[in-house]
N, C-alpha and C. Protein backbone atom coordinates (compact mmCIF):
# COMPACT_ATOMS: atom_id res chain seq x y z
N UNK A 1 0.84 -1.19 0.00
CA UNK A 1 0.00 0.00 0.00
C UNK A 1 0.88 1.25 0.00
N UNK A 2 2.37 1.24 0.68
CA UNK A 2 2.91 2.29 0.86
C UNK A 2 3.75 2.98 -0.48
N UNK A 3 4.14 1.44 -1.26
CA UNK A 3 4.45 1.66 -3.12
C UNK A 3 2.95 1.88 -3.66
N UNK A 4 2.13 1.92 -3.78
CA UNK A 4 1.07 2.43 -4.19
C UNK A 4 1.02 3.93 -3.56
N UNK A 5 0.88 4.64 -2.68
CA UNK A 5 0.80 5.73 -2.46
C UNK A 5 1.99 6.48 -2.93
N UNK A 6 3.10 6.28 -3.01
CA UNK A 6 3.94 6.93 -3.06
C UNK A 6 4.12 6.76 -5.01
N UNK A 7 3.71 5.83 -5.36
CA UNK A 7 3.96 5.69 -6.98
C UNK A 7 2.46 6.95 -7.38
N UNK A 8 2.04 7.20 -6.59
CA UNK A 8 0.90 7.89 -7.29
C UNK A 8 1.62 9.37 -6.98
N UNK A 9 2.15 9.60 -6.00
CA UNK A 9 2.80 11.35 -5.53
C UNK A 9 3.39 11.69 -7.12
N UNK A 10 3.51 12.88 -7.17
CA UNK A 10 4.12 13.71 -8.08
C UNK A 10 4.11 12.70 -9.52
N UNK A 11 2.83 12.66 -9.97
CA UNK A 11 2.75 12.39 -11.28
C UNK A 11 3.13 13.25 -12.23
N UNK A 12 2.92 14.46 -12.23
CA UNK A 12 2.58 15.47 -12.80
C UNK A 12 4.46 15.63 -13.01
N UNK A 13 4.96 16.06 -14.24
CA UNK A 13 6.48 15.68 -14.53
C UNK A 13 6.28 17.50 -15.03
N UNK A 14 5.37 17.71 -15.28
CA UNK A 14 5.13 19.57 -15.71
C UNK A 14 5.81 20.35 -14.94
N UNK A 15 5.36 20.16 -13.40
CA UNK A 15 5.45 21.16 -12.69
C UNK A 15 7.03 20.63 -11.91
N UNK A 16 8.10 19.74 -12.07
CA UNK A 16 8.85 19.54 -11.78
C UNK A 16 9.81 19.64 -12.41
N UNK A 17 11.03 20.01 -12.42
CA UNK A 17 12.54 20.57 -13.20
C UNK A 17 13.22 19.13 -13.06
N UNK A 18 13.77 18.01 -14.02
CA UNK A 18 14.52 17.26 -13.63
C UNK A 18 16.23 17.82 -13.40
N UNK A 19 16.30 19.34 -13.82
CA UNK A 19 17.55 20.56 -13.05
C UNK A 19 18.01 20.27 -12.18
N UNK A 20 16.98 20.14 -11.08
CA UNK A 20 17.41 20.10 -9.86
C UNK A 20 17.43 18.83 -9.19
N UNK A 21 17.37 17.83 -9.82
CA UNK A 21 17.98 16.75 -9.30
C UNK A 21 16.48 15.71 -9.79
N UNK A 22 16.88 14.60 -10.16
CA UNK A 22 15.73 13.73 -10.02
C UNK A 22 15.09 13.17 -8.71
N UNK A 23 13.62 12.72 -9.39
CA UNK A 23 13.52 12.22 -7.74
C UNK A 23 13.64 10.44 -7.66
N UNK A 24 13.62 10.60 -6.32
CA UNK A 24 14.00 9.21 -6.23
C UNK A 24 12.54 7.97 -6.39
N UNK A 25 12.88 6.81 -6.85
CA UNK A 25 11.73 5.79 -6.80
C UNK A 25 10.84 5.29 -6.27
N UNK A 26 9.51 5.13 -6.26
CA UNK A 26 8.63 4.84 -4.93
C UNK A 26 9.60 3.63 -4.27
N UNK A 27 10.19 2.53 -5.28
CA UNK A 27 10.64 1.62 -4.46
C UNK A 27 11.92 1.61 -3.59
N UNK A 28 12.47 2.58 -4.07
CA UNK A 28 14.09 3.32 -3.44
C UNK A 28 13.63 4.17 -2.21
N UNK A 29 12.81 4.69 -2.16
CA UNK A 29 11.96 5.59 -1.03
C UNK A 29 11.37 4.36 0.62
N UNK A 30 10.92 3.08 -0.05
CA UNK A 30 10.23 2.13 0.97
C UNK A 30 11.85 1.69 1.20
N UNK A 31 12.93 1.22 0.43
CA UNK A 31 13.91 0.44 0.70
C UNK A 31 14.58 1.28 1.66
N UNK A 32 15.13 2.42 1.23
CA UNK A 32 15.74 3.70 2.11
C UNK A 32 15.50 3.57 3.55
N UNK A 33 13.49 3.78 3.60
CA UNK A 33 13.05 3.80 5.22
C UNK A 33 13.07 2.48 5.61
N UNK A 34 13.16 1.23 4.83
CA UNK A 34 13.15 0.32 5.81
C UNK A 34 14.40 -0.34 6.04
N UNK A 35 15.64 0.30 5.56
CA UNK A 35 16.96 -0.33 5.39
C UNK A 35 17.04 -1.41 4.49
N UNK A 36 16.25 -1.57 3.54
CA UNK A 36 16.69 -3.29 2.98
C UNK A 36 17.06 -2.41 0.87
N UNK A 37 17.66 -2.92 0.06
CA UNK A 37 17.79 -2.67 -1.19
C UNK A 37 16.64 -2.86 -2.03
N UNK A 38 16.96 -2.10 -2.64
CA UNK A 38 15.42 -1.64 -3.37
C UNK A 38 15.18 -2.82 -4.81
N UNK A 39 16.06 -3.81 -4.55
CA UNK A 39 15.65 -5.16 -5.15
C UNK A 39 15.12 -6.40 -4.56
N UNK A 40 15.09 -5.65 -2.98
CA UNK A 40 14.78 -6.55 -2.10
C UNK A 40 13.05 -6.15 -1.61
N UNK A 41 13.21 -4.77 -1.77
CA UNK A 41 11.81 -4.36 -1.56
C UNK A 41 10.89 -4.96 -3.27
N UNK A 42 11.44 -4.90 -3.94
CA UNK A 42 10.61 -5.51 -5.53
C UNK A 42 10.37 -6.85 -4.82
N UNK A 43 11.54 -7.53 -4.45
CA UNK A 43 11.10 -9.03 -4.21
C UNK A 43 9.64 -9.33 -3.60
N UNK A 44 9.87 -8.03 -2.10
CA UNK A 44 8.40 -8.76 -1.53
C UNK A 44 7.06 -8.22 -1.98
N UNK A 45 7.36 -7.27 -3.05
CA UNK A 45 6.15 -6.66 -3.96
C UNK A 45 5.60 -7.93 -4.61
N UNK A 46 6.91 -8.53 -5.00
CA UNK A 46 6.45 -10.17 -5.78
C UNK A 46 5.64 -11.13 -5.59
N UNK A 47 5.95 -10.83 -4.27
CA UNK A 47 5.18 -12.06 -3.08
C UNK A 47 3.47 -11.87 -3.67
N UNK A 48 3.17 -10.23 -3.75
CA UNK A 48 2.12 -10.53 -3.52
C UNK A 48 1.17 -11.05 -5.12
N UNK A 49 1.71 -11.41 -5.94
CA UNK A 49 1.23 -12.38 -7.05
C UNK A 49 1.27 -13.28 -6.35
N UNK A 50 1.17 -14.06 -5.66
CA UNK A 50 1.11 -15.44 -5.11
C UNK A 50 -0.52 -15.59 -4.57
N UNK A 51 -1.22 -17.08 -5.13
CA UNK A 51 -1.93 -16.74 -4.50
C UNK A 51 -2.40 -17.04 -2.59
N UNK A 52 -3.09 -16.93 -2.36
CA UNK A 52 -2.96 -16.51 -0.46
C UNK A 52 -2.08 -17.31 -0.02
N UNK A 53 -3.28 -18.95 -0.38
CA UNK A 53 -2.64 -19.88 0.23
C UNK A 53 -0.86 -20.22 0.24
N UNK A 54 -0.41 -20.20 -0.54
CA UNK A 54 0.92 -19.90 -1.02
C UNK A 54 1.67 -18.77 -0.24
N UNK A 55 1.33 -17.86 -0.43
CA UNK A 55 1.66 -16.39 0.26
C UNK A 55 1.69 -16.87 2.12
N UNK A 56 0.71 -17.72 2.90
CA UNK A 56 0.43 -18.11 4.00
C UNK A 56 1.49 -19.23 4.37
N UNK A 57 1.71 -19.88 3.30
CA UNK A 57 2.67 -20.85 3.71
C UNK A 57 4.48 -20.06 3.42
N UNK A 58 4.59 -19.44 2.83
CA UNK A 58 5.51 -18.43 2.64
C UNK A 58 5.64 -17.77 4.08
N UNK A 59 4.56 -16.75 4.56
CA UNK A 59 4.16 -15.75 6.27
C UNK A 59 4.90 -17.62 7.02
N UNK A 60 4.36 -18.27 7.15
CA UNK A 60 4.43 -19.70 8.23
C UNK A 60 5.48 -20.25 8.11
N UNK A 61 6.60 -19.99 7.27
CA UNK A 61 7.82 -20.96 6.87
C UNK A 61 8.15 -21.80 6.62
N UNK A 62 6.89 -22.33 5.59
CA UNK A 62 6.91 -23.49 4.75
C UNK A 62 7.49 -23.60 3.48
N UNK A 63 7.31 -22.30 3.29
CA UNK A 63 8.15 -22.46 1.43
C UNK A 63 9.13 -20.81 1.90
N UNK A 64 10.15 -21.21 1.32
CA UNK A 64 11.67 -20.28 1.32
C UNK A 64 11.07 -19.14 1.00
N UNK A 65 11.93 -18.14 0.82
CA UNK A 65 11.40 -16.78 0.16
C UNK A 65 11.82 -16.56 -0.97
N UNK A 66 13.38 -17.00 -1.54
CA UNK A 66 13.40 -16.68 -2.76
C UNK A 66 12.79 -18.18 -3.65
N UNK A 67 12.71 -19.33 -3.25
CA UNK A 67 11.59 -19.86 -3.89
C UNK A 67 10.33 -19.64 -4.15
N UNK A 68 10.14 -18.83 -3.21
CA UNK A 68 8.56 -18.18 -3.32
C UNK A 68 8.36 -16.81 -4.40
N UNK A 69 9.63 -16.51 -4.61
CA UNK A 69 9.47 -14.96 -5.61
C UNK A 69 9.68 -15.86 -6.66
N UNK A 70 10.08 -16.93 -7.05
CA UNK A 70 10.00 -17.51 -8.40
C UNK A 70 8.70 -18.01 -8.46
N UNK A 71 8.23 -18.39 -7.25
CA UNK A 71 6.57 -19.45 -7.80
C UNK A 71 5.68 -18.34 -8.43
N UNK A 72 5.86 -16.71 -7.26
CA UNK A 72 4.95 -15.50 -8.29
C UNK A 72 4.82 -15.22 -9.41
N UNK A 73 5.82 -15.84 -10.24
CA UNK A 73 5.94 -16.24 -11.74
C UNK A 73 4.97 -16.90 -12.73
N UNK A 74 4.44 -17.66 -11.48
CA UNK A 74 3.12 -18.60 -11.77
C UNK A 74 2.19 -18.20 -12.51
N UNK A 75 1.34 -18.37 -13.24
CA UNK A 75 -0.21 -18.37 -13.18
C UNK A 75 -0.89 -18.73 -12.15
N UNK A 76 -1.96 -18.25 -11.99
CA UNK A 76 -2.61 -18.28 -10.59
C UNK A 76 -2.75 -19.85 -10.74
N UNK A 77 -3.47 -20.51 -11.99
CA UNK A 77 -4.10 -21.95 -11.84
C UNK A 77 -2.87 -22.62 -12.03
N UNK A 78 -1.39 -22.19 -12.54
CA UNK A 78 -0.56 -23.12 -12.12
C UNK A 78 -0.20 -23.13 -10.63
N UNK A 79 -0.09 -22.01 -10.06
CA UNK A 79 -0.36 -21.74 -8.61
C UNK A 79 -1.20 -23.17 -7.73
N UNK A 80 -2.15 -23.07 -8.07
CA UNK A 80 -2.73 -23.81 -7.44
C UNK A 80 -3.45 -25.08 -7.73
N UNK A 81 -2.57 -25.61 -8.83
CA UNK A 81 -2.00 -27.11 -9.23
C UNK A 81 -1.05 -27.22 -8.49
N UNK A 82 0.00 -26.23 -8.05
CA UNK A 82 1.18 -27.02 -7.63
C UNK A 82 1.06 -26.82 -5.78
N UNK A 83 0.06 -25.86 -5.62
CA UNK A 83 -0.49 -26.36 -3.78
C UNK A 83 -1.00 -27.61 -3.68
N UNK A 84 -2.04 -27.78 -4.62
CA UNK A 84 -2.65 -29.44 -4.27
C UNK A 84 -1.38 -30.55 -4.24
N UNK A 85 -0.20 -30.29 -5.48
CA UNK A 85 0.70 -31.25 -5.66
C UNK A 85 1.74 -31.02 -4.14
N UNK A 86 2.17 -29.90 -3.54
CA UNK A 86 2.63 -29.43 -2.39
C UNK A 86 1.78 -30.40 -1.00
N UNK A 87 0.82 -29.98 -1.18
CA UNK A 87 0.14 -30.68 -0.24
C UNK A 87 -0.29 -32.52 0.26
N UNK A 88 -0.32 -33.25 -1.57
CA UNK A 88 -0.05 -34.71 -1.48
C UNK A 88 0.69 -34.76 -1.16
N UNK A 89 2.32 -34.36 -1.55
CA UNK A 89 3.72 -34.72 -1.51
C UNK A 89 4.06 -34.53 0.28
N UNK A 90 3.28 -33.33 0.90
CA UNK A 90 4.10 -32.88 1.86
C UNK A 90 5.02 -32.45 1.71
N UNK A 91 5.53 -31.68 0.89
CA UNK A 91 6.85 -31.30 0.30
C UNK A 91 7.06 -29.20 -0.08
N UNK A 92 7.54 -29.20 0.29
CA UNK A 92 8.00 -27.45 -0.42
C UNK A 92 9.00 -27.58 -1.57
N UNK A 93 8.26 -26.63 -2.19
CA UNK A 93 9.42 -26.35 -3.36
C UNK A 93 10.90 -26.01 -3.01
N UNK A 94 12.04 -26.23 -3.47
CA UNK A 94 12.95 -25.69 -3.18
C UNK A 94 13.68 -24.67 -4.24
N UNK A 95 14.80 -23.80 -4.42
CA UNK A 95 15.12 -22.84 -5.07
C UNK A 95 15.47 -22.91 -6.30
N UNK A 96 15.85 -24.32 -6.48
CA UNK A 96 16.48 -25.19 -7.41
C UNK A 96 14.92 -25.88 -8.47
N UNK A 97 13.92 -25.95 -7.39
CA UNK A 97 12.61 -26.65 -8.14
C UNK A 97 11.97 -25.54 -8.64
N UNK A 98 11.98 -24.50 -7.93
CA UNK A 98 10.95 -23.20 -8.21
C UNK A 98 11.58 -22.45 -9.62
N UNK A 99 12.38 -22.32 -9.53
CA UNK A 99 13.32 -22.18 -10.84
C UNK A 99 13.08 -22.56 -11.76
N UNK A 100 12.95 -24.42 -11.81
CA UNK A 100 12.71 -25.12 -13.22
C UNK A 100 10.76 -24.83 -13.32
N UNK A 101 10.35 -24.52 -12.27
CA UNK A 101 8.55 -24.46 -12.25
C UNK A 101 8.59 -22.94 -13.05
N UNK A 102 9.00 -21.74 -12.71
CA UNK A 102 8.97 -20.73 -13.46
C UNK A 102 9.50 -21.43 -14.96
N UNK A 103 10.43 -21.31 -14.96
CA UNK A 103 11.11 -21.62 -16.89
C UNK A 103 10.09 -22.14 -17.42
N UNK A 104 9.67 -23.79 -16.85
CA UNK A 104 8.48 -24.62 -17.49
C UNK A 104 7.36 -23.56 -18.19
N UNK A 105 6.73 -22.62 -16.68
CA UNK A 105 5.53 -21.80 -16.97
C UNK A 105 5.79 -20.71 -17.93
N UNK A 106 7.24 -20.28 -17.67
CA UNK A 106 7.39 -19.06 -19.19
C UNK A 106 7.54 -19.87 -20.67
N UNK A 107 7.97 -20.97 -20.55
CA UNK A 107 7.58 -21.63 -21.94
C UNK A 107 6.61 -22.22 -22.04
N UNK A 108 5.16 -22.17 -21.62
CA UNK A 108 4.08 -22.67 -21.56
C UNK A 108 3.81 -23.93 -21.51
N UNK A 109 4.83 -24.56 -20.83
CA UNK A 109 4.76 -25.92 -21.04
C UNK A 109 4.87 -26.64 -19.50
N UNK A 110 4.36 -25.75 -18.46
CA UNK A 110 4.04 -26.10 -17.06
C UNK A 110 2.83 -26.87 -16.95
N UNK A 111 3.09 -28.00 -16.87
CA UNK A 111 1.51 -29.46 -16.37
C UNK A 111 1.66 -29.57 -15.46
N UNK A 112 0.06 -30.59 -15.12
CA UNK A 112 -0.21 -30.78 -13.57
C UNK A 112 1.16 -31.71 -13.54
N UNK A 113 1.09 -32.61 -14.48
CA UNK A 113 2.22 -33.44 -14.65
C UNK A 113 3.64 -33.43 -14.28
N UNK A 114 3.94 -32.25 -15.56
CA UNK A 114 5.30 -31.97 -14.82
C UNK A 114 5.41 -30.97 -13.56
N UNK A 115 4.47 -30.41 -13.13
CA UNK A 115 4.23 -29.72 -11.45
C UNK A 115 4.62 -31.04 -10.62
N UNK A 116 3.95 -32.41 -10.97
CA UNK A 116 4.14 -33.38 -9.97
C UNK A 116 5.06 -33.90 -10.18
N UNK A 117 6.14 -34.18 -11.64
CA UNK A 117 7.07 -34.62 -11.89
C UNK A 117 8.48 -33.77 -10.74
N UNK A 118 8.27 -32.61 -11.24
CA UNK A 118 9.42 -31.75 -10.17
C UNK A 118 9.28 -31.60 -8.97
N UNK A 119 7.85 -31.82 -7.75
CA UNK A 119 7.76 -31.05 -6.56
C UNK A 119 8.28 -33.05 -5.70
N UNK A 120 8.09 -33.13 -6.76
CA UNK A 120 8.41 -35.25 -6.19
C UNK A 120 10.26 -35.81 -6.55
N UNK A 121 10.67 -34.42 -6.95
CA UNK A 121 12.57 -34.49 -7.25
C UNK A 121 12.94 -34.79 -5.85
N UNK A 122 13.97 -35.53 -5.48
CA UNK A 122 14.68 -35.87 -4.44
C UNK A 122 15.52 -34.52 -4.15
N UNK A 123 15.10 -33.97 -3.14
CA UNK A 123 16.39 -32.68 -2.97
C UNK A 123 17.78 -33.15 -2.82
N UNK A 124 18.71 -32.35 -3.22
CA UNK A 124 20.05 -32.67 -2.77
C UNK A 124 20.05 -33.04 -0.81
N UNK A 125 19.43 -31.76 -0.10
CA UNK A 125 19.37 -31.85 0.99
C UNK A 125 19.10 -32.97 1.79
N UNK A 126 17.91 -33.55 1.01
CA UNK A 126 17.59 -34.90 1.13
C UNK A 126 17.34 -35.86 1.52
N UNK A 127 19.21 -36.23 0.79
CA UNK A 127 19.56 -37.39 0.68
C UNK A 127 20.05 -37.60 1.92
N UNK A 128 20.17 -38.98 2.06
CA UNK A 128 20.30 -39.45 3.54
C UNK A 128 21.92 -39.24 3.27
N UNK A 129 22.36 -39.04 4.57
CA UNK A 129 24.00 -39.22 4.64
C UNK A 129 24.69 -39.85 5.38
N UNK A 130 25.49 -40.73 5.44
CA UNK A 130 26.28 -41.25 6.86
C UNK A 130 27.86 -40.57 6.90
N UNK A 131 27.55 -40.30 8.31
CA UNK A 131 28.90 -39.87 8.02
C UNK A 131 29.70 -40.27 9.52
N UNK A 132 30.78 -40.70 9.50
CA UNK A 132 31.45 -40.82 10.26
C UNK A 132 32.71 -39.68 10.86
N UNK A 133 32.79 -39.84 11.71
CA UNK A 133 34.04 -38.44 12.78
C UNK A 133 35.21 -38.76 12.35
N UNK A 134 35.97 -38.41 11.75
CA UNK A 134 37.37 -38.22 11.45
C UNK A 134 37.92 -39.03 12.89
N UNK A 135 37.51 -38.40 13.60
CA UNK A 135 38.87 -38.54 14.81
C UNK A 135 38.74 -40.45 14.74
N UNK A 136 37.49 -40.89 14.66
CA UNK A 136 37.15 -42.45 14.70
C UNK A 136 38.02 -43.03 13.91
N UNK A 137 38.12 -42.73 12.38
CA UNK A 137 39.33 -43.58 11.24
C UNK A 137 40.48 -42.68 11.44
N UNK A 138 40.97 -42.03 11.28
CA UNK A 138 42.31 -40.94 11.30
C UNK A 138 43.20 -42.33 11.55
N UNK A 139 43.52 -43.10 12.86
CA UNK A 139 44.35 -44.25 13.30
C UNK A 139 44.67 -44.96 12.78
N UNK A 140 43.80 -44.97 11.41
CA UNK A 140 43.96 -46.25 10.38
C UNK A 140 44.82 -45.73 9.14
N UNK A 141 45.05 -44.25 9.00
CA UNK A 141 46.01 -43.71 7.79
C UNK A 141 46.89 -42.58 8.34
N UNK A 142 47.88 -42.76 7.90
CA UNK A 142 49.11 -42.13 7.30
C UNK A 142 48.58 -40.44 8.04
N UNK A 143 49.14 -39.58 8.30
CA UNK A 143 48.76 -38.15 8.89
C UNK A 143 48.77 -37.27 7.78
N UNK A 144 49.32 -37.31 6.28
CA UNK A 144 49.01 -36.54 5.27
C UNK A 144 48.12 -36.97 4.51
N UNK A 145 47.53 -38.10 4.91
CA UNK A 145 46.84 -38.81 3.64
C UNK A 145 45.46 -37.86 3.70
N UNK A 146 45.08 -37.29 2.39
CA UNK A 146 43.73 -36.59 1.98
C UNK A 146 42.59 -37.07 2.10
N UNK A 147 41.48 -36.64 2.85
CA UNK A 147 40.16 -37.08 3.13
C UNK A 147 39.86 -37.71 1.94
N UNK A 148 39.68 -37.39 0.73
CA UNK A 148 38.95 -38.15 -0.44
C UNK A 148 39.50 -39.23 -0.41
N UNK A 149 41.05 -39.79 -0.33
CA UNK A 149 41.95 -40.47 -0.47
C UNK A 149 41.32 -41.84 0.47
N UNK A 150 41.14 -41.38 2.08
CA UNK A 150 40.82 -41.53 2.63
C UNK A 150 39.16 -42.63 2.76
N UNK A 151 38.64 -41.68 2.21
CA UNK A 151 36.97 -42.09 1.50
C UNK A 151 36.92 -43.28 0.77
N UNK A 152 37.72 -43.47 -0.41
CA UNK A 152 37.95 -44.32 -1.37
C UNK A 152 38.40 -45.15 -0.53
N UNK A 153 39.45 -44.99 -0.03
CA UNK A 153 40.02 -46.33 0.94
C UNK A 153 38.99 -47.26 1.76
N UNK A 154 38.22 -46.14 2.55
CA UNK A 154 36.96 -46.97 3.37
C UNK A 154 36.48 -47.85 2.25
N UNK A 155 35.49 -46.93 1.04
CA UNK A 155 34.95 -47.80 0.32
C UNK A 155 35.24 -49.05 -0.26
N UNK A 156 36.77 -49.07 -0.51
CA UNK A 156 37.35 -50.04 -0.91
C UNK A 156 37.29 -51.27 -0.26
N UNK A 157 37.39 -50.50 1.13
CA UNK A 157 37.48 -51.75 2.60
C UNK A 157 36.13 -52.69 2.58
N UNK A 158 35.17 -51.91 2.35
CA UNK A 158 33.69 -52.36 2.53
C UNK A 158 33.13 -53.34 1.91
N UNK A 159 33.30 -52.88 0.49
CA UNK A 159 33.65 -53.59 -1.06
C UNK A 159 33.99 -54.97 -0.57
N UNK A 160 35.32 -54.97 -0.17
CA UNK A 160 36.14 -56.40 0.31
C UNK A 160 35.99 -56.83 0.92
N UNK A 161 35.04 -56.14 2.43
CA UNK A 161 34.05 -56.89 3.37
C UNK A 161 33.48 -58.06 3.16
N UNK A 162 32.05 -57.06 2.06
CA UNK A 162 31.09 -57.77 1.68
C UNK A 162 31.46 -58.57 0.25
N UNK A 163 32.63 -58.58 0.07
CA UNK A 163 32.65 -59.90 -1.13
C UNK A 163 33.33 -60.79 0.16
N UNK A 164 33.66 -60.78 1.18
CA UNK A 164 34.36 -62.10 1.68
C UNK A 164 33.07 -62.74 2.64
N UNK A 165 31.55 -61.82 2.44
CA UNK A 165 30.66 -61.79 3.74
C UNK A 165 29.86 -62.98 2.69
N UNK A 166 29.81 -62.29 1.11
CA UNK A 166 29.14 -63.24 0.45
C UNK A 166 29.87 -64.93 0.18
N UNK A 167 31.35 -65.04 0.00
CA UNK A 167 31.77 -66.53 0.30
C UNK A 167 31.73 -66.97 1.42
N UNK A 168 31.87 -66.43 2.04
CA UNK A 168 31.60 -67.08 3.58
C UNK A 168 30.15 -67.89 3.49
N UNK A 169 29.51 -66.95 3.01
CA UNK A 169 27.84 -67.61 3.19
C UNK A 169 27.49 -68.19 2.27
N UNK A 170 28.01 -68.30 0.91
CA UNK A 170 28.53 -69.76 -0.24
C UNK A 170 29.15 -71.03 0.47
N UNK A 171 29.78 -70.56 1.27
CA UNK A 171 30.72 -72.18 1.54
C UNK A 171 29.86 -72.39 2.52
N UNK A 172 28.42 -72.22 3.25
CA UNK A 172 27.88 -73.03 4.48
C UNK A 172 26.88 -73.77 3.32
């Protein structure tokens, strides 16, 4: 409301000299008073193409924020193809998905389909990880030897485990 009031001040370009200096942008004016960059104030102008529900889970911290300035990209009814698909999945878009969901929708080629094909991508985040403490293997190599170096070696070990786990259980 406050870029709306202020985009409407001094329409009138007649009665003003750009001489004496230009004036500054409704959106450079909100960024200024609220400390944030005036690409940051566009962003949350963005937000509000979203529709509510979307916008609510955005306010609640369900979907990111700059994933959420790409979903405003949307069409409203791709919008809300991809809440219903959000909502089966239990899943939020991530920055990386919202991305390929805009591109899809600017080449008109965003489906319920591929909405459900991408919001059902395995995030990097994800993926499960195991990881073990350095300080636990360190005892078993050399003090210069390189973590990757290191890595491969485990794997290698494991590898040779389970091929001696599978003859073992051949010869009973």
């Amino acid at each position: 409301m406050k870029l709306d009031a202020l985009s409407r001040q001094g329409q009138r370009t007649d009665l003003t000299s750009s001489q004496l200096g230009t004036k500054l942008r409704s959106d450079e004016k909100i960024a200024h008073g609220a400390g944030e960059s005036r690409n940051q104030v566009q962003r949350y102008i963005r937000l509000t193409f979203l529709v509510p529900e979307l916008l609510q889970l955005v306010d609640n911290g369900k979907i990111a924020f700059n994933p959420a300035v790409n979903l405003s990209y949307l069409q409203k009814k791709e919008q809300e193809v991809l809440l219903e698909a959000m909502q089966a999945q239990d899943a939020a878009p991530s920055l990386a998905q919202a991305l390929k969901l805009k591109q899809f929708s600017q080449e008109s080629k965003l489906t319920p389909e591929v909405i459900q094909s991408i919001i059902t991508e395995e995030k990097p985040n994800q993926v499960e990880q195991f990881k073990i403490p350095k300080a636990k293997i360190i005892q078993f190599f050399a003090p210069e030897t390189p973590a990757k170096d290191m890595k491969a070696i485990v794997i290698k070990a494991l590898e040779q485990y389970r091929q001696r786990e599978k003859r073992r259980e051949q010869s009973r």
